[in-house]
Protein backbone atom coordinates (compact mmCIF):
# COMPACT_ATOMS: atom_id res chain seq x y z
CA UNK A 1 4.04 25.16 -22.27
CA UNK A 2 7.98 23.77 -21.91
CA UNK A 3 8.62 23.70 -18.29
CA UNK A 4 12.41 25.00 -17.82
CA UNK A 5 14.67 24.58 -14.79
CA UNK A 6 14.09 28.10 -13.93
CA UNK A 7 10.60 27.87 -14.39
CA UNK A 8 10.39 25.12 -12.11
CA UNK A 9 12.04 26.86 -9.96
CA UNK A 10 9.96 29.86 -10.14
CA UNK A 11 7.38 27.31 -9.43
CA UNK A 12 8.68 26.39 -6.03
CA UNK A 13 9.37 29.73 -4.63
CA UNK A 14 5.74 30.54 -5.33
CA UNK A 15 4.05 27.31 -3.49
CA UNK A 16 3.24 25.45 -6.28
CA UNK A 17 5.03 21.77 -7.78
CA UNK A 18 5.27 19.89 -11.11
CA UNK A 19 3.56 16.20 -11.10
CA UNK A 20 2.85 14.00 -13.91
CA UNK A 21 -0.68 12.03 -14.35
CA UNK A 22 0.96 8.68 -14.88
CA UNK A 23 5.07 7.91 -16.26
CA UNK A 24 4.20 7.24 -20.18
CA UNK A 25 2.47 10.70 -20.18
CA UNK A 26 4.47 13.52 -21.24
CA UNK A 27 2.51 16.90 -19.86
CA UNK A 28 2.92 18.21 -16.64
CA UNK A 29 0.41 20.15 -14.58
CA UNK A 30 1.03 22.02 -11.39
CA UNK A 31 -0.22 21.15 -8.16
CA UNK A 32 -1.16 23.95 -5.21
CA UNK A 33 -2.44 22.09 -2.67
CA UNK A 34 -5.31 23.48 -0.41
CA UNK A 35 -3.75 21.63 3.06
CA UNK A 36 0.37 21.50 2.51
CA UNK A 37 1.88 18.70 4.12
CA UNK A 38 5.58 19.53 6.06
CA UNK A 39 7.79 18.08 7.88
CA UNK A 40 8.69 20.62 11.09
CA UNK A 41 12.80 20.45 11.41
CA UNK A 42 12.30 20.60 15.24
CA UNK A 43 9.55 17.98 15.49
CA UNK A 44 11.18 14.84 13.83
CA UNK A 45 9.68 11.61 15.30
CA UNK A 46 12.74 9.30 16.03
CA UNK A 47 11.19 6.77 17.84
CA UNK A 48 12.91 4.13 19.57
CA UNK A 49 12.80 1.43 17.54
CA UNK A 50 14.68 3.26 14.54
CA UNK A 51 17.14 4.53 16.76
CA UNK A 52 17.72 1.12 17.63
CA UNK A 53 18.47 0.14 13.88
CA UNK A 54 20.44 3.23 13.44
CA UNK A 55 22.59 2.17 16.07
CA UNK A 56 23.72 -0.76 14.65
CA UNK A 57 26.19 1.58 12.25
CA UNK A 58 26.05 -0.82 9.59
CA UNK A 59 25.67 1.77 7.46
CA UNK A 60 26.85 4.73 5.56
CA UNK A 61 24.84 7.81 4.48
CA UNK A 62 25.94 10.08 1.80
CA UNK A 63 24.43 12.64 -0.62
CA UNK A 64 24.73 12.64 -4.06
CA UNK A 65 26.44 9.31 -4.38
CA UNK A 66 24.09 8.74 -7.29
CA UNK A 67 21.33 10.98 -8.18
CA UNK A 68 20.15 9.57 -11.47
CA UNK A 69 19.74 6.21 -9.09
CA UNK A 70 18.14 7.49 -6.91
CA UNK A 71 15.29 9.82 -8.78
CA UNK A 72 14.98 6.35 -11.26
CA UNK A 73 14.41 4.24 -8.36
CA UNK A 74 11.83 6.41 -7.05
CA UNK A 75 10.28 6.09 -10.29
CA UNK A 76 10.35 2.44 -10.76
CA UNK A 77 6.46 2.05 -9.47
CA UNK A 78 3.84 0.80 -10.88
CA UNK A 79 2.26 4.23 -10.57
CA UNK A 80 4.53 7.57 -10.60
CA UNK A 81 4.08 10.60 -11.30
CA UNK A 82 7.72 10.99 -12.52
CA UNK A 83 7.75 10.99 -15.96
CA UNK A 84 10.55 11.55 -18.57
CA UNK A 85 10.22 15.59 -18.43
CA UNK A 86 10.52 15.48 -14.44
CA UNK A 87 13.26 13.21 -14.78
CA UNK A 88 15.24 15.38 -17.44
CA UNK A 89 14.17 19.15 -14.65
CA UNK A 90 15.20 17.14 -11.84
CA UNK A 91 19.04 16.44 -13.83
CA UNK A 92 19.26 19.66 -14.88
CA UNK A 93 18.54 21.01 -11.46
CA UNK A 94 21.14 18.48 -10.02
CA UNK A 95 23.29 19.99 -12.24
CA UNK A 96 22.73 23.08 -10.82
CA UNK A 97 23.42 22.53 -7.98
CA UNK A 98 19.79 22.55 -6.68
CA UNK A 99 18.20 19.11 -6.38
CA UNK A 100 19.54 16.40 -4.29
CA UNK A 101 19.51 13.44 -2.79
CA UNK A 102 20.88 11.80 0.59
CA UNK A 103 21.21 8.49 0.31
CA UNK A 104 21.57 4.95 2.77
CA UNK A 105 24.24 2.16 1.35
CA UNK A 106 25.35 -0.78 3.04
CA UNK A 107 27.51 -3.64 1.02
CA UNK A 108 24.63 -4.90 -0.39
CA UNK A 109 23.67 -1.38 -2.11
CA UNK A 110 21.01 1.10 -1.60
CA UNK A 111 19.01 0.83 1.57
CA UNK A 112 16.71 4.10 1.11
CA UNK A 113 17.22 7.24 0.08
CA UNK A 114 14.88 10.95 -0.25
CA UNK A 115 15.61 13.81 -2.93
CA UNK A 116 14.28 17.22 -3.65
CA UNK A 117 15.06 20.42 -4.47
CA UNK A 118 16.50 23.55 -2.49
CA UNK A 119 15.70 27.19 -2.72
CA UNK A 120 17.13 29.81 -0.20
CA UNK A 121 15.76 28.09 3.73
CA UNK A 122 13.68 25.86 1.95
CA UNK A 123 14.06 21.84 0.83
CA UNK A 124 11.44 20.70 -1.40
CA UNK A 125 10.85 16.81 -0.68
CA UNK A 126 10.01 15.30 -3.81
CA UNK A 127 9.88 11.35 -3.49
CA UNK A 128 11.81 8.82 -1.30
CA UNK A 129 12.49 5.26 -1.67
CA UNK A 130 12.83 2.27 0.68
CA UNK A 131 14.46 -0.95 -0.83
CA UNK A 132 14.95 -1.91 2.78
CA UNK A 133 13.28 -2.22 6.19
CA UNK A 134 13.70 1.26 7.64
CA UNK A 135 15.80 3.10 5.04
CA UNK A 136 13.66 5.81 4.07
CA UNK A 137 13.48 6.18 7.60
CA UNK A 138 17.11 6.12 8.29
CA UNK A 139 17.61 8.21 5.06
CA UNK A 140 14.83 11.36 6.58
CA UNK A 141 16.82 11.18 10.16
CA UNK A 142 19.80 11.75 8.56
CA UNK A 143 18.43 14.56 6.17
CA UNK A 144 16.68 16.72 8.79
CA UNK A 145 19.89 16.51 10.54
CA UNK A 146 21.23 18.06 7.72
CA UNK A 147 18.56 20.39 7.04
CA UNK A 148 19.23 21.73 10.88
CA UNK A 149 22.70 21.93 10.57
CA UNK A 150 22.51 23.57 7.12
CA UNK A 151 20.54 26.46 8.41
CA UNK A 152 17.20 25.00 6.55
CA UNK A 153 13.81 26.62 7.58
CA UNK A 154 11.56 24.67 5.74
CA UNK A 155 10.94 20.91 4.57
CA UNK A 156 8.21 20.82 2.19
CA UNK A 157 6.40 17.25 2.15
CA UNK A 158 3.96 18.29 -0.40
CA UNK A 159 1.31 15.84 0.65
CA UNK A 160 0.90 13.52 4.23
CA UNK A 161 1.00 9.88 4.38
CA UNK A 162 0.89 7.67 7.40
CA UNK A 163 4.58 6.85 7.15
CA UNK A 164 5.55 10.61 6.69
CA UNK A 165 2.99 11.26 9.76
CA UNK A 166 4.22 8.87 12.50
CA UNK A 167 7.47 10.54 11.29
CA UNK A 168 6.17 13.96 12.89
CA UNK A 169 4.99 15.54 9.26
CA UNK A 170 1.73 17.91 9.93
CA UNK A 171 -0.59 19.84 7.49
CA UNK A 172 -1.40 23.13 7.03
CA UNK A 173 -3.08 25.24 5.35
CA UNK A 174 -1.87 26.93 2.10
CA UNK A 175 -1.92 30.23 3.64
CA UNK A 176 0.37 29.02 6.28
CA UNK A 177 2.70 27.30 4.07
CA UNK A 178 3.20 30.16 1.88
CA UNK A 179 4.03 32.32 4.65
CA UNK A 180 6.49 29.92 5.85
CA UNK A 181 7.70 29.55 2.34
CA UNK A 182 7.96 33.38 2.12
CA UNK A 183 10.34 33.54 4.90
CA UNK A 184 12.60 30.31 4.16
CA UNK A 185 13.25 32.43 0.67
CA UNK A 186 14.69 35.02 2.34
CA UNK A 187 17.35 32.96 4.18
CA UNK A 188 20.70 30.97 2.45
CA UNK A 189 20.83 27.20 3.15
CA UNK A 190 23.92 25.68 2.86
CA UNK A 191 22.92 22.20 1.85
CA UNK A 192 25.89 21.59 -0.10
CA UNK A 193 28.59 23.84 2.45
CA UNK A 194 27.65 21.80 5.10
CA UNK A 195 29.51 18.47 5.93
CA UNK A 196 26.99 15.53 6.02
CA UNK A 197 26.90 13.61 9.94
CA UNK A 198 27.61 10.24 9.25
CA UNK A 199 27.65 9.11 12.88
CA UNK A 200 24.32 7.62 13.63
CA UNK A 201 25.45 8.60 17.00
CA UNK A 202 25.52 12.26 16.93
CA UNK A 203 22.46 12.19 14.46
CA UNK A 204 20.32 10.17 17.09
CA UNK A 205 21.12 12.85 19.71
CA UNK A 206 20.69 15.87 18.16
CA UNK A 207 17.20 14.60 16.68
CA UNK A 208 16.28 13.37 20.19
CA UNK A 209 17.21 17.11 21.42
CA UNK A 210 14.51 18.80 18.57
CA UNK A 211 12.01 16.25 18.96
């Protein structure tokens, strides 16, 4: 079956995500976890070593800078489950204005950066990537800043890891996640309306407020 932008999408709004076995294989299969992993926009962990770093404003955060980048970088593992077909969906669905990515530069270039894909309320977290001490890091406090101010509902992690849970990500069950899912779909985001926060500052405060 040829997986299509829309029916990727289609994908999403029903609870269910593409993933690859390995990068050199071409098919896709769809994943519905039994335990979802998210990350709850009012229970980010900004602990206070990272807002430490973040105060150091050496930075700048942006989204979309460069997309392609960002989704290759991501992929540039020695195991991924982004292959060529994901990589082709995920620029078509950039293109459309549905898949994103925020992104952490300094002079020296890319410091982290997340992407993923946005439906209605809900922001589909599809891979991050961390060059640099604490960029993914910097790169999610920035992005459920975002997500908050955008009018987001839900930020689907897919799966937990240890990073994602000293961040504040929790499981639930599948039942739960769909009816969370149900009710981010019936809401507009405004991912792209919004303004992006650059000020560590105001980020750090407003996350220490939710949190």
């Amino acid at each position: 079956m040829t997986i299509t932008p829309e029916l990727l999408l289609r994908g999403y709004s029903v609870g269910v995500f593409p993933m690859a076995e390995q990068q050199d294989d071409p098919e896709l299969f769809w994943v519905d976890p039994r335990r979802r992993g998210i990350l709850p926009l009012d229970g980010f962990h900004l602990s206070r070593s990272l807002a430490r770093r973040m105060r150091r404003a050496d930075y700048r955060a942006a989204i979309d800078t460069d997309f392609p980048g960002v989704v290759q970088a991501c992929a540039d593992r020695p195991e991924t489950w982004i292959n060529q077909t994901l990589f082709d969906l995920y620029m078509q669905l950039n293109a459309m204005g549905r898949a994103h990515s925020l992104e952490i530069r300094d002079d020296d270039g890319l410091l982290g950066a997340v992407f993923g894909v946005t439906i209605g309320a809900a922001f589909f977290g599809e891979s991050m990537v961390s060059p640099r001490r604490d960029g993914s890091k910097i790169a999610l406090a920035h992005l459920v800043d975002h997500l908050n101010r955008a009018g987001f509902q839900l930020f689907d992690t897919q799966f937990i890891t240890p990073h994602l849970a000293r961040l504040g990500a929790v499981e639930i069950s599948r039942a739960a996640y769909r009816r969370q899912l149900e009710q981010a779909l019936q809401h507009p985001g405004r991912f792209m309306e919004t303004p992006l926060e650059t000020d560590p500052y105001s980020v750090i405060q407003r996350n220490t407020h939710t949190s």
